[in-house]
PDB file of N, CA and C in Angstrom:
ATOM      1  N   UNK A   1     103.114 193.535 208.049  1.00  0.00           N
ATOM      2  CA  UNK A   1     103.384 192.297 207.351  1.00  0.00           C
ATOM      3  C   UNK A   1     104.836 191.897 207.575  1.00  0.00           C
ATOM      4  N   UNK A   2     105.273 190.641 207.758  1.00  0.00           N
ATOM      5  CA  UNK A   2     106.518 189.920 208.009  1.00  0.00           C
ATOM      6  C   UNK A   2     107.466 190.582 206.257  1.00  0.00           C
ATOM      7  N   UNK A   3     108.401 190.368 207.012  1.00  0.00           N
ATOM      8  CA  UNK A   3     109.384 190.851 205.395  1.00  0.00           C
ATOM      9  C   UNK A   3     110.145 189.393 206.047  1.00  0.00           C
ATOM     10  N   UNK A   4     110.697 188.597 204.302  1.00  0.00           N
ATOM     11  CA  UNK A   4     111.258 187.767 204.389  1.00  0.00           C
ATOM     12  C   UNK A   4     112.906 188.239 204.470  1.00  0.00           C
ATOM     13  N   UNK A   5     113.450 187.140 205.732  1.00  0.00           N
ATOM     14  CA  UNK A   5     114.838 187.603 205.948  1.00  0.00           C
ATOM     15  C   UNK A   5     115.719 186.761 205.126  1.00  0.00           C
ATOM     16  N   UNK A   6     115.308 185.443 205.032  1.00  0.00           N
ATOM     17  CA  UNK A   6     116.713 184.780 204.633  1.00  0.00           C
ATOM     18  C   UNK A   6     115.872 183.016 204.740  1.00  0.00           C
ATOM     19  N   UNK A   7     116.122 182.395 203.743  1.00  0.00           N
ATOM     20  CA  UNK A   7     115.796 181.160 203.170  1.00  0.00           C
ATOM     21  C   UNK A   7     117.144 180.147 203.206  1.00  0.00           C
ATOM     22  N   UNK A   8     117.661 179.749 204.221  1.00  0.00           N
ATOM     23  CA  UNK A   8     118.481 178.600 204.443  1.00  0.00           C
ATOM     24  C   UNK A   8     118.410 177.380 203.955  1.00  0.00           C
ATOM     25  N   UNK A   9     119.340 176.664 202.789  1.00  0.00           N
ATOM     26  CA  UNK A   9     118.969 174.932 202.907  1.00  0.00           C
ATOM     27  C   UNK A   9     120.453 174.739 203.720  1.00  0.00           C
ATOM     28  N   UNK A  10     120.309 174.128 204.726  1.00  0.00           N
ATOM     29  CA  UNK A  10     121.722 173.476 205.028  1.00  0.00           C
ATOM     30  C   UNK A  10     121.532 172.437 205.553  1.00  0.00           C
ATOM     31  N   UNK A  11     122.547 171.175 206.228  1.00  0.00           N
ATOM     32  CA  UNK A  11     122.447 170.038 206.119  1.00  0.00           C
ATOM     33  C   UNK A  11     121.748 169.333 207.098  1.00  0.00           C
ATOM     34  N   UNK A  12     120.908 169.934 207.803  1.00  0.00           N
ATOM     35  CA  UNK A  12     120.128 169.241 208.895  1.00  0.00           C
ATOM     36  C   UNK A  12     118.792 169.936 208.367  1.00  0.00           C
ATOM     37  N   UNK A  13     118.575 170.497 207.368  1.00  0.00           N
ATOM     38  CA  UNK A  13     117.477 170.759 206.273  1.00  0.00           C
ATOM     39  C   UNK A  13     116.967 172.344 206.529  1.00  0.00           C
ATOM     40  N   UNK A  14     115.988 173.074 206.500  1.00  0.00           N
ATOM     41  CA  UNK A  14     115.993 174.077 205.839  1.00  0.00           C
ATOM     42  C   UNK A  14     115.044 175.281 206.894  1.00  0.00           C
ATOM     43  N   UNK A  15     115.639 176.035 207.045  1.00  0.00           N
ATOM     44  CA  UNK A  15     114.912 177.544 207.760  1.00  0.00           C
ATOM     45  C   UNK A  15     114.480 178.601 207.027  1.00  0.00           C
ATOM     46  N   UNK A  16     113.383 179.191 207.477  1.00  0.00           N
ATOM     47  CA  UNK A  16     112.986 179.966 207.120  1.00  0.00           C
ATOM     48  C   UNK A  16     113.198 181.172 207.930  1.00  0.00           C
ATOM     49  N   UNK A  17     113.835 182.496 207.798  1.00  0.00           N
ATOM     50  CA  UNK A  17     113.772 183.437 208.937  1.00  0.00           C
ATOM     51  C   UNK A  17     112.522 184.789 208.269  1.00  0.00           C
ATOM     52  N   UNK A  18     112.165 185.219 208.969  1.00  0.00           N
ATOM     53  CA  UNK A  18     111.102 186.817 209.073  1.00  0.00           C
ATOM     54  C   UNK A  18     111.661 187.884 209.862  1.00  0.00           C
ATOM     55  N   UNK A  19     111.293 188.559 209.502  1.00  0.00           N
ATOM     56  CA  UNK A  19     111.234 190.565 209.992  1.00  0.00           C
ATOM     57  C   UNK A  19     110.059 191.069 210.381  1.00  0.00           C
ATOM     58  N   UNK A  20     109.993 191.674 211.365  1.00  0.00           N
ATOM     59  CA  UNK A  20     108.910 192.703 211.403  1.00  0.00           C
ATOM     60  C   UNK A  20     109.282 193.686 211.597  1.00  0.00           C
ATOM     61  N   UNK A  21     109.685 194.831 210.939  1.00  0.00           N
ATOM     62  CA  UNK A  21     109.863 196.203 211.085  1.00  0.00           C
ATOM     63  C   UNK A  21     109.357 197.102 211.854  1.00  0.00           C
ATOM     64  N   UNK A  22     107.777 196.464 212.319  1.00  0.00           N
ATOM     65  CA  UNK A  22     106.940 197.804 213.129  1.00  0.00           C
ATOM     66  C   UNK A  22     107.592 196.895 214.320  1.00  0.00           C
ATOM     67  N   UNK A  23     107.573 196.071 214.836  1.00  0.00           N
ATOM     68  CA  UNK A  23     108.031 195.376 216.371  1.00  0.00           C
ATOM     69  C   UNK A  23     109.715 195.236 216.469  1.00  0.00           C
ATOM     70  N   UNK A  24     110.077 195.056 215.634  1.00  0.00           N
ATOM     71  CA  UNK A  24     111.784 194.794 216.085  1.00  0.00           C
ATOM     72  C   UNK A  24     112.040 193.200 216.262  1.00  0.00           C
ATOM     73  N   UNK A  25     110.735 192.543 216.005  1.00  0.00           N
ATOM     74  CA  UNK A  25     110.829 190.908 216.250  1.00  0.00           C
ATOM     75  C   UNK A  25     111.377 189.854 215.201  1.00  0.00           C
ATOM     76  N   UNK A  26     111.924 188.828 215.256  1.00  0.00           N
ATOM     77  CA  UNK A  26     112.147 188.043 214.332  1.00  0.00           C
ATOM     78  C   UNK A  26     111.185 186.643 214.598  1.00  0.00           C
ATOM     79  N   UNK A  27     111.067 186.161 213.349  1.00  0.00           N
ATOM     80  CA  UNK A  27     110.517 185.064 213.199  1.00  0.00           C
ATOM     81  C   UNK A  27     111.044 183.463 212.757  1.00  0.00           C
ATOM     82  N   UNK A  28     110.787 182.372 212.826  1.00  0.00           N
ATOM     83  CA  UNK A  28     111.597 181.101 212.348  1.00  0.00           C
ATOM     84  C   UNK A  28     110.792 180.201 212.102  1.00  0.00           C
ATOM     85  N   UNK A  29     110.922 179.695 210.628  1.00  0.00           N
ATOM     86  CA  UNK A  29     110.397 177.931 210.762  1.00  0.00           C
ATOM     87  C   UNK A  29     111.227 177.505 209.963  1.00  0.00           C
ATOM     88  N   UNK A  30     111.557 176.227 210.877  1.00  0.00           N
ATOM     89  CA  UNK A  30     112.495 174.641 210.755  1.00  0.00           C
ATOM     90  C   UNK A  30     112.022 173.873 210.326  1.00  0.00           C
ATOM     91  N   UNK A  31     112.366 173.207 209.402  1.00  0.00           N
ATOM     92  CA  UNK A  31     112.453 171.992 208.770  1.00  0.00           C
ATOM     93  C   UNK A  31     113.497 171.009 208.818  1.00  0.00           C
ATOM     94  N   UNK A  32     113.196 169.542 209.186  1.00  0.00           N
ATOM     95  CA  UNK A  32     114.267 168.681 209.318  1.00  0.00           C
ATOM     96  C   UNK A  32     114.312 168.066 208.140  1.00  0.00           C
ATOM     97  N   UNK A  33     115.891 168.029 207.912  1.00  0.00           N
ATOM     98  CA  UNK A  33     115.797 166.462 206.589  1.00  0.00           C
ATOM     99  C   UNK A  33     115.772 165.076 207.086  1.00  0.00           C
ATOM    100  N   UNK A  34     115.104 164.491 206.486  1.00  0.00           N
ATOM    101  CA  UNK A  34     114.753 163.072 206.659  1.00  0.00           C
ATOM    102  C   UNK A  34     115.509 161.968 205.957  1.00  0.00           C
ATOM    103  N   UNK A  35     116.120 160.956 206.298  1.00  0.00           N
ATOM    104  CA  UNK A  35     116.988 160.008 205.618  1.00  0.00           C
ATOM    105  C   UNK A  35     116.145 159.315 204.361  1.00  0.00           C
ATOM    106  N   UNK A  36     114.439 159.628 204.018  1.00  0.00           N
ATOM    107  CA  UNK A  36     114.280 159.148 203.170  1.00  0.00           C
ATOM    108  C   UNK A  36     114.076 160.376 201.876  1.00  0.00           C
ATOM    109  N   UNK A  37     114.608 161.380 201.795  1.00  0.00           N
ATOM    110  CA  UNK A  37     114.529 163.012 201.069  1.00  0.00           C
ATOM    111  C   UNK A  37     113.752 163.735 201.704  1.00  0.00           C
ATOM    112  N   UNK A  38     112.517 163.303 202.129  1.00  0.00           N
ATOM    113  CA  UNK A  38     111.591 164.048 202.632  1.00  0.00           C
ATOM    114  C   UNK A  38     111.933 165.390 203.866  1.00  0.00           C
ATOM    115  N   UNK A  39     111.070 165.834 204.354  1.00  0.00           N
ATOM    116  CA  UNK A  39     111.417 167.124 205.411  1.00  0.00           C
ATOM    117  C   UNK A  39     109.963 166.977 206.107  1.00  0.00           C
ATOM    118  N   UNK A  40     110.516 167.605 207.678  1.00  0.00           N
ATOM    119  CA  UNK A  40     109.444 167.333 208.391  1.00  0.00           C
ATOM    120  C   UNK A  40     109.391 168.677 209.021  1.00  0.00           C
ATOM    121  N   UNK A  41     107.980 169.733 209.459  1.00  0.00           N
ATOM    122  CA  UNK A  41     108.248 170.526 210.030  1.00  0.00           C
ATOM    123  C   UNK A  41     108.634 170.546 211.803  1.00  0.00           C
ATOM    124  N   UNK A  42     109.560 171.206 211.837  1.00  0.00           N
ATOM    125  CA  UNK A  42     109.601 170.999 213.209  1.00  0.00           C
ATOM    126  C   UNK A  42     109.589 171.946 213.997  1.00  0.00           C
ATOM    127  N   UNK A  43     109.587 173.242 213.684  1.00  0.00           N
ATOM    128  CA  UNK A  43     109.123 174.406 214.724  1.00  0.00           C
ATOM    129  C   UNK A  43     108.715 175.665 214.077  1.00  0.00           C
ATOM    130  N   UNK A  44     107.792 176.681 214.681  1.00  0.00           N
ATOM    131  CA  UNK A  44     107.694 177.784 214.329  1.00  0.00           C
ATOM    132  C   UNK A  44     107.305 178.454 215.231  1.00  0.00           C
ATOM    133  N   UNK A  45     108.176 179.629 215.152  1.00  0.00           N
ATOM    134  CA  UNK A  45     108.736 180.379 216.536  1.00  0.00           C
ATOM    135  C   UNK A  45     108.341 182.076 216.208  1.00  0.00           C
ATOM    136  N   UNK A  46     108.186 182.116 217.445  1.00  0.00           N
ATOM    137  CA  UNK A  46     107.986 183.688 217.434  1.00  0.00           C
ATOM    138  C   UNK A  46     107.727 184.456 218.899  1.00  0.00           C
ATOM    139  N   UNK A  47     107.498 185.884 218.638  1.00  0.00           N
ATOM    140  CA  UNK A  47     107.473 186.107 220.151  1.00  0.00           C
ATOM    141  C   UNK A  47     106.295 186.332 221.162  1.00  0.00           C
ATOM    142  N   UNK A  48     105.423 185.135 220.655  1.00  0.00           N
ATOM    143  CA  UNK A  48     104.630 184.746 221.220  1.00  0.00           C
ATOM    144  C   UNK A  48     104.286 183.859 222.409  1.00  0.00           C
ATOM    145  N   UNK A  49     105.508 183.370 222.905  1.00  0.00           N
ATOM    146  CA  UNK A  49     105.873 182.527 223.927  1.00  0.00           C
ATOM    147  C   UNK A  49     106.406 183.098 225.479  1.00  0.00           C
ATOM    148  N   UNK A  50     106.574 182.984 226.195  1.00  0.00           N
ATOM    149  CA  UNK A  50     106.672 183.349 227.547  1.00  0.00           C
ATOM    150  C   UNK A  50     106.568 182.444 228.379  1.00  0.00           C
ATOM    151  N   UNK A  51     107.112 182.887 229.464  1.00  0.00           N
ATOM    152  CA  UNK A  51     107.121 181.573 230.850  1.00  0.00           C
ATOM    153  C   UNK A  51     106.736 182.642 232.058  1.00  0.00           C
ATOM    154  N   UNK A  52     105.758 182.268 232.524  1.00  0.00           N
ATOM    155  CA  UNK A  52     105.340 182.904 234.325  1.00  0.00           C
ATOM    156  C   UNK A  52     106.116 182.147 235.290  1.00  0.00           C
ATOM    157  N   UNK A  53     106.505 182.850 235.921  1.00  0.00           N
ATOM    158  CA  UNK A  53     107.566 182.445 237.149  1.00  0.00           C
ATOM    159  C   UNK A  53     106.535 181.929 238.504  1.00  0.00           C
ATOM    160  N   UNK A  54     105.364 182.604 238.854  1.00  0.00           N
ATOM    161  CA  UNK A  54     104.639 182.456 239.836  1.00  0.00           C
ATOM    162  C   UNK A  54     105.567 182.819 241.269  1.00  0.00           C
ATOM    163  N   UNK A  55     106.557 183.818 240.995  1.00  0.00           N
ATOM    164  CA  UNK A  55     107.188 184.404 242.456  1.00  0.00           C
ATOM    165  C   UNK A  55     108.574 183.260 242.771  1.00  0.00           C
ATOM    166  N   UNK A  56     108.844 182.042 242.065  1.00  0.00           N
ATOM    167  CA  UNK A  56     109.671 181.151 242.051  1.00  0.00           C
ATOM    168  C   UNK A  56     110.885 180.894 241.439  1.00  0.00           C
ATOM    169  N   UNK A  57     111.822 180.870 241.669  1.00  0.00           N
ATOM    170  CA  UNK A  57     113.025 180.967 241.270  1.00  0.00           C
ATOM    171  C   UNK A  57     113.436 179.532 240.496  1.00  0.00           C
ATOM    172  N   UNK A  58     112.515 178.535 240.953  1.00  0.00           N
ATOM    173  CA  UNK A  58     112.570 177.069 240.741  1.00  0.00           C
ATOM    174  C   UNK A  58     111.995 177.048 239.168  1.00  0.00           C
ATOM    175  N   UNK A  59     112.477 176.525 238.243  1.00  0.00           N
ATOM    176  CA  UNK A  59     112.453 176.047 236.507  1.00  0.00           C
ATOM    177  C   UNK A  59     111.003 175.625 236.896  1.00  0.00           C
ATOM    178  N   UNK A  60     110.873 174.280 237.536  1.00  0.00           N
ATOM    179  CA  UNK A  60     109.663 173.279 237.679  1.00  0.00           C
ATOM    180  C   UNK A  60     108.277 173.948 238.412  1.00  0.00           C
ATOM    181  N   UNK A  61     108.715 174.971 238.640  1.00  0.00           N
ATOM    182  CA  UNK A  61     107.730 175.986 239.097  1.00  0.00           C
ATOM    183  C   UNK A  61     106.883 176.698 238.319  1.00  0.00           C
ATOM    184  N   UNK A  62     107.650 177.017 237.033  1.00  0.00           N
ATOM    185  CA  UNK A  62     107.120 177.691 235.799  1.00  0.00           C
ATOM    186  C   UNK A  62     106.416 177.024 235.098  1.00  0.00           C
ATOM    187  N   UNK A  63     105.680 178.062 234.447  1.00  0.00           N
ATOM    188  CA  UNK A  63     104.391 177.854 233.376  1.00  0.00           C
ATOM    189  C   UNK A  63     104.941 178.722 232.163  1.00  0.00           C
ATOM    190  N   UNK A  64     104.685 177.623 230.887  1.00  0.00           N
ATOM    191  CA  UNK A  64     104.610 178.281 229.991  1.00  0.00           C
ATOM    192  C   UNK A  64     103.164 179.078 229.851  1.00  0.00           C
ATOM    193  N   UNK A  65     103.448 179.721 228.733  1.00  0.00           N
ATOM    194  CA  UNK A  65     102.084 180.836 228.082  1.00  0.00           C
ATOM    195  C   UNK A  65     102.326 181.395 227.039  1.00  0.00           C
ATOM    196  N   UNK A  66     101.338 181.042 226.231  1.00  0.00           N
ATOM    197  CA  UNK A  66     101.138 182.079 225.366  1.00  0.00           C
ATOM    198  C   UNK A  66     100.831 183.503 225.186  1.00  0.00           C
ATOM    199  N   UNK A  67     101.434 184.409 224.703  1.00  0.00           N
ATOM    200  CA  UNK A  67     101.075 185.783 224.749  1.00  0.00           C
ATOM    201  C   UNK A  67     100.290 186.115 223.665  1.00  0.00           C
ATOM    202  N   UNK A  68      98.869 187.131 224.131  1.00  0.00           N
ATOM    203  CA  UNK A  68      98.591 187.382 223.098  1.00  0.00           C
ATOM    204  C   UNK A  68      98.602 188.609 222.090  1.00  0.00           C
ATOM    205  N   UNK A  69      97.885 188.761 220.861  1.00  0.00           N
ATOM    206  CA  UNK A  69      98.516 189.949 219.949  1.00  0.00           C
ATOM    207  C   UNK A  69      99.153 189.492 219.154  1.00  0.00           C
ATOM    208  N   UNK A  70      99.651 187.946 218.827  1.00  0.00           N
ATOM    209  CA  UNK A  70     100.473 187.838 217.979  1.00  0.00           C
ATOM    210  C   UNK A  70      99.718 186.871 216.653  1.00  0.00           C
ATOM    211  N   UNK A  71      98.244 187.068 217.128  1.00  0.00           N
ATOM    212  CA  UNK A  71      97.501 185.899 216.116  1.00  0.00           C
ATOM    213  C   UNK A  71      97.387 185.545 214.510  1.00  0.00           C
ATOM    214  N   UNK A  72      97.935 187.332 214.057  1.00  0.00           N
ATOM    215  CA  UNK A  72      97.786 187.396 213.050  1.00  0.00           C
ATOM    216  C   UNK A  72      99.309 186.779 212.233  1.00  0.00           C
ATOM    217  N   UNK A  73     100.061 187.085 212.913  1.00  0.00           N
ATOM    218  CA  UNK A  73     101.300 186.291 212.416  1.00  0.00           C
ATOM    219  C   UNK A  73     101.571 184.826 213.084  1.00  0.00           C
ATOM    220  N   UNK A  74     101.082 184.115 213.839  1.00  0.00           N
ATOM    221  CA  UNK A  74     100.724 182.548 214.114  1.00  0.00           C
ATOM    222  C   UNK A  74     100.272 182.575 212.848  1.00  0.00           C
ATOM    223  N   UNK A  75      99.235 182.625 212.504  1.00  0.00           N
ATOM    224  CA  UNK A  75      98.295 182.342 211.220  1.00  0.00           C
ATOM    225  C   UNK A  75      99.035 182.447 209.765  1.00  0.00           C
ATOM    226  N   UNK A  76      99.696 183.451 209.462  1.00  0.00           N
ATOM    227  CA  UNK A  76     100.549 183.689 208.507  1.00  0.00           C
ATOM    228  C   UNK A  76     101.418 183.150 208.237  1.00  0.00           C
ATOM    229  N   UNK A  77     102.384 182.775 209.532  1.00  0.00           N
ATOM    230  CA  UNK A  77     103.233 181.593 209.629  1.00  0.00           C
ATOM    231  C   UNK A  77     103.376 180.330 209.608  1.00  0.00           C
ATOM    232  N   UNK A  78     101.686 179.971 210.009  1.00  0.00           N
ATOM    233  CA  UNK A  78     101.662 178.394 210.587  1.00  0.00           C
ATOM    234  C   UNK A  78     100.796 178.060 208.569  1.00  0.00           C
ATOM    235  N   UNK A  79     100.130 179.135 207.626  1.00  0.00           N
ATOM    236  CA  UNK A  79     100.211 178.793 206.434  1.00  0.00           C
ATOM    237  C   UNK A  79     101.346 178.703 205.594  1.00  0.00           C
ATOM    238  N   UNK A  80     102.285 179.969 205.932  1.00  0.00           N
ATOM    239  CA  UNK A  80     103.547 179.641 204.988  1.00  0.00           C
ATOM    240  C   UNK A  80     104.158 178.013 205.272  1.00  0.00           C
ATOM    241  N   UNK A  81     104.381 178.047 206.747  1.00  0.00           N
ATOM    242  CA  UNK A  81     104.948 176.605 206.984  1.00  0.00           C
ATOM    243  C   UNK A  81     104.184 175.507 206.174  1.00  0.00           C
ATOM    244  N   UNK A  82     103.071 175.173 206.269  1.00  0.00           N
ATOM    245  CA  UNK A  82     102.138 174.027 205.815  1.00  0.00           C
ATOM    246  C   UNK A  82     102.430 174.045 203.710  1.00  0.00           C
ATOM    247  N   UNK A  83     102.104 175.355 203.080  1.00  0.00           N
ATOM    248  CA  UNK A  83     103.078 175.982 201.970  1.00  0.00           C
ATOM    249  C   UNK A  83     104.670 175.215 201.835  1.00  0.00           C
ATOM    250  N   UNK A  84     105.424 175.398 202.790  1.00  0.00           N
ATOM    251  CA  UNK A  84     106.807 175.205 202.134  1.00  0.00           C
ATOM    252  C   UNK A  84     106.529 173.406 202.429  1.00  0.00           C
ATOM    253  N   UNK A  85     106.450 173.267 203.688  1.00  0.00           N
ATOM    254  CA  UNK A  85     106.324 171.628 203.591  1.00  0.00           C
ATOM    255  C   UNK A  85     105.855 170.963 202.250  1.00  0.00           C
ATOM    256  N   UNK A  86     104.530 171.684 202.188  1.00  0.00           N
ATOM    257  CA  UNK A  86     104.166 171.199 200.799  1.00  0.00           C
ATOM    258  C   UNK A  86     104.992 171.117 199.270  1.00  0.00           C
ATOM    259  N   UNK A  87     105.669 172.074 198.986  1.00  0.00           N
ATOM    260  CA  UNK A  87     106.618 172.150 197.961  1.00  0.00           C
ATOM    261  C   UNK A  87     107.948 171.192 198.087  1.00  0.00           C
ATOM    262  N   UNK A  88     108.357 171.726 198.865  1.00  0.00           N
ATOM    263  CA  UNK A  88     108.974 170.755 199.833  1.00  0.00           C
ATOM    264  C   UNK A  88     109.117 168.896 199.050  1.00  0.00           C
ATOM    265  N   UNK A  89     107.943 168.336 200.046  1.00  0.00           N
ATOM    266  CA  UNK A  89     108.063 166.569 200.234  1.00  0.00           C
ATOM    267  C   UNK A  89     107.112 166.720 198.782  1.00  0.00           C
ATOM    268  N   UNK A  90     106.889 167.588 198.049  1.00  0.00           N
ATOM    269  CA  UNK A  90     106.470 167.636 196.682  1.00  0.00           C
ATOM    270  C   UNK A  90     107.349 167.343 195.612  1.00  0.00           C
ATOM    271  N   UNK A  91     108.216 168.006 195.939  1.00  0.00           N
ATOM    272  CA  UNK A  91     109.542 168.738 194.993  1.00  0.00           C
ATOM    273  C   UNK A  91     110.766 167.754 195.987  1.00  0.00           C
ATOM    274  N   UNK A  92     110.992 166.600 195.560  1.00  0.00           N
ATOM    275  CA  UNK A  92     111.822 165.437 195.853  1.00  0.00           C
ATOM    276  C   UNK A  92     113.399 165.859 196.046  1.00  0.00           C
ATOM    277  N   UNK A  93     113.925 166.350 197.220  1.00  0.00           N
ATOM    278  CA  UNK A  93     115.052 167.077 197.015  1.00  0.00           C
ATOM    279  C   UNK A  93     115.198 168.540 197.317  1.00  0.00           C
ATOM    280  N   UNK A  94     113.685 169.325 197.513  1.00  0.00           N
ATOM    281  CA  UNK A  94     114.043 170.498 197.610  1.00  0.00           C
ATOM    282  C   UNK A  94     114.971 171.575 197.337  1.00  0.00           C
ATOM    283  N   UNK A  95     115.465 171.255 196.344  1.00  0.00           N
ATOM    284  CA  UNK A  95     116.292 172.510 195.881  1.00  0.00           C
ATOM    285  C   UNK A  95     115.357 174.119 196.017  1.00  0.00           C
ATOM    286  N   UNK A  96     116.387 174.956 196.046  1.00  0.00           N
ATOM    287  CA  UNK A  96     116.124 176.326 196.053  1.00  0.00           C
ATOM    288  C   UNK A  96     115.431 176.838 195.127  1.00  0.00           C
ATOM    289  N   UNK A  97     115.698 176.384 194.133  1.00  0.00           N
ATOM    290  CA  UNK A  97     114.698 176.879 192.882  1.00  0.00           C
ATOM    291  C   UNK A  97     113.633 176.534 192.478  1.00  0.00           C
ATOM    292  N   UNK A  98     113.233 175.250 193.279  1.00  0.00           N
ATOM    293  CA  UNK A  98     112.101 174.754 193.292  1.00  0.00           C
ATOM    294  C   UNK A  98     110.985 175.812 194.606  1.00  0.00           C
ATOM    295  N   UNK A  99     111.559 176.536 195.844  1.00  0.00           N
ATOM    296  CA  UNK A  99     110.530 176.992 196.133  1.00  0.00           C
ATOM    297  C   UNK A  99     110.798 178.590 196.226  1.00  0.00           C
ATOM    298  N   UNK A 100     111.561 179.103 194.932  1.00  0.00           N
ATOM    299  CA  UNK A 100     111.926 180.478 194.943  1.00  0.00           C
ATOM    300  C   UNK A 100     110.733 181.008 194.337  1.00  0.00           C
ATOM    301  N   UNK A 101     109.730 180.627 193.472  1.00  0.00           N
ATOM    302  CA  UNK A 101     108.786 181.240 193.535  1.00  0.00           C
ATOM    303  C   UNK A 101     107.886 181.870 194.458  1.00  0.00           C
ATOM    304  N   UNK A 102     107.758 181.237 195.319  1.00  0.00           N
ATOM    305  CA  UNK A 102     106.919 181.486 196.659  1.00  0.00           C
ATOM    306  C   UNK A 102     108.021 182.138 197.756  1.00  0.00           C
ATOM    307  N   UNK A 103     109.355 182.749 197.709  1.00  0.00           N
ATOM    308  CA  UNK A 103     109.765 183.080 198.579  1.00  0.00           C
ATOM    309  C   UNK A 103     110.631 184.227 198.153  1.00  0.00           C
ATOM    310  N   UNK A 104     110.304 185.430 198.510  1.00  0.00           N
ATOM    311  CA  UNK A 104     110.975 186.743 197.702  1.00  0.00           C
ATOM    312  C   UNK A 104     112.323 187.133 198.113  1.00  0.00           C
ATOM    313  N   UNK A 105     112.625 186.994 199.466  1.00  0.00           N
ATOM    314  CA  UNK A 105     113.659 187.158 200.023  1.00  0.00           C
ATOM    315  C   UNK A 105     115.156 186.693 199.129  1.00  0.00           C
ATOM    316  N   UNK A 106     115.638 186.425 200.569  1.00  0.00           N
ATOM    317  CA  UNK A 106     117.509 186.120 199.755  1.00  0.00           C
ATOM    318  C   UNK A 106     117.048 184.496 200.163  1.00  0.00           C
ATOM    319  N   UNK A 107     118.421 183.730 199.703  1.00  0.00           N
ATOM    320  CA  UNK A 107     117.865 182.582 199.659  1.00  0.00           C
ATOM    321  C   UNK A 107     119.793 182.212 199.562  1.00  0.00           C
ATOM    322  N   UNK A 108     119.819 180.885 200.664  1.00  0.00           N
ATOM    323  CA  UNK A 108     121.225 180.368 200.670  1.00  0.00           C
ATOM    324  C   UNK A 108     120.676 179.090 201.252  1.00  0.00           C
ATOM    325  N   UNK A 109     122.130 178.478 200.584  1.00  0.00           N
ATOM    326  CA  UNK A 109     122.313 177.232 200.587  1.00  0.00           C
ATOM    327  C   UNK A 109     124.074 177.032 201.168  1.00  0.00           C
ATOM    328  N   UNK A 110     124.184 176.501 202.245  1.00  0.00           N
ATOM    329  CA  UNK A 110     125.413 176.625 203.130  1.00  0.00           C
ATOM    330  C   UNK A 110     125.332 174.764 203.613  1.00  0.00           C
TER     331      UNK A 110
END
């Protein structure tokens, strides 16, 4: 299971970081702030991503890919994300204390 690392609000809006202890991997989801309060998700990352070279040294040569093995934390992640969004453009402003229930970790605001 992901251990929560660290709950960011800062001014281009708010991250989420993860742990995995058995892999050594870290995890991320971004949120942008929006000029009308709201937040939009905008990425969730993990080390599930990769690029095949196909023997080519050339960028435009490459293929992304997905790796697999990592389904169970896509899934875990891509609910927490859909979760915080929700509290989130819920909770007008997002303050920290509005989604510290749902988030056990440390939690900053920078």
């Amino acid at each position: 299971m992901l251990q929560e690392l660290a709950f960011i609000r800062h001014k281009a809006g708010i991250s989420l970081q993860y742990y995995d202890k058995g892999t050594l991997q870290n995890f991320l989801i971004t949120y942008g702030a929006k000029a009308n309060g709201k937040f939009a998700l905008e990425n969730v990352a993990g080390p599930w991503s990769a690029v095949e070279r196909h023997g080519s040294e050339d960028p435009k040569d490459w293929e992304s890919v997905v790796l697999p093995g990592w389904e169970n934390e896509k899934r875990f992640l891509n609910d927490r994300a859909i979760l915080f969004l929700t509290i989130f453009n819920a909770s007008y402003g997002a303050t920290l204390e509005k989604a510290h229930e749902f988030w056990n970790g440390p939690m900053y605001e920078v």
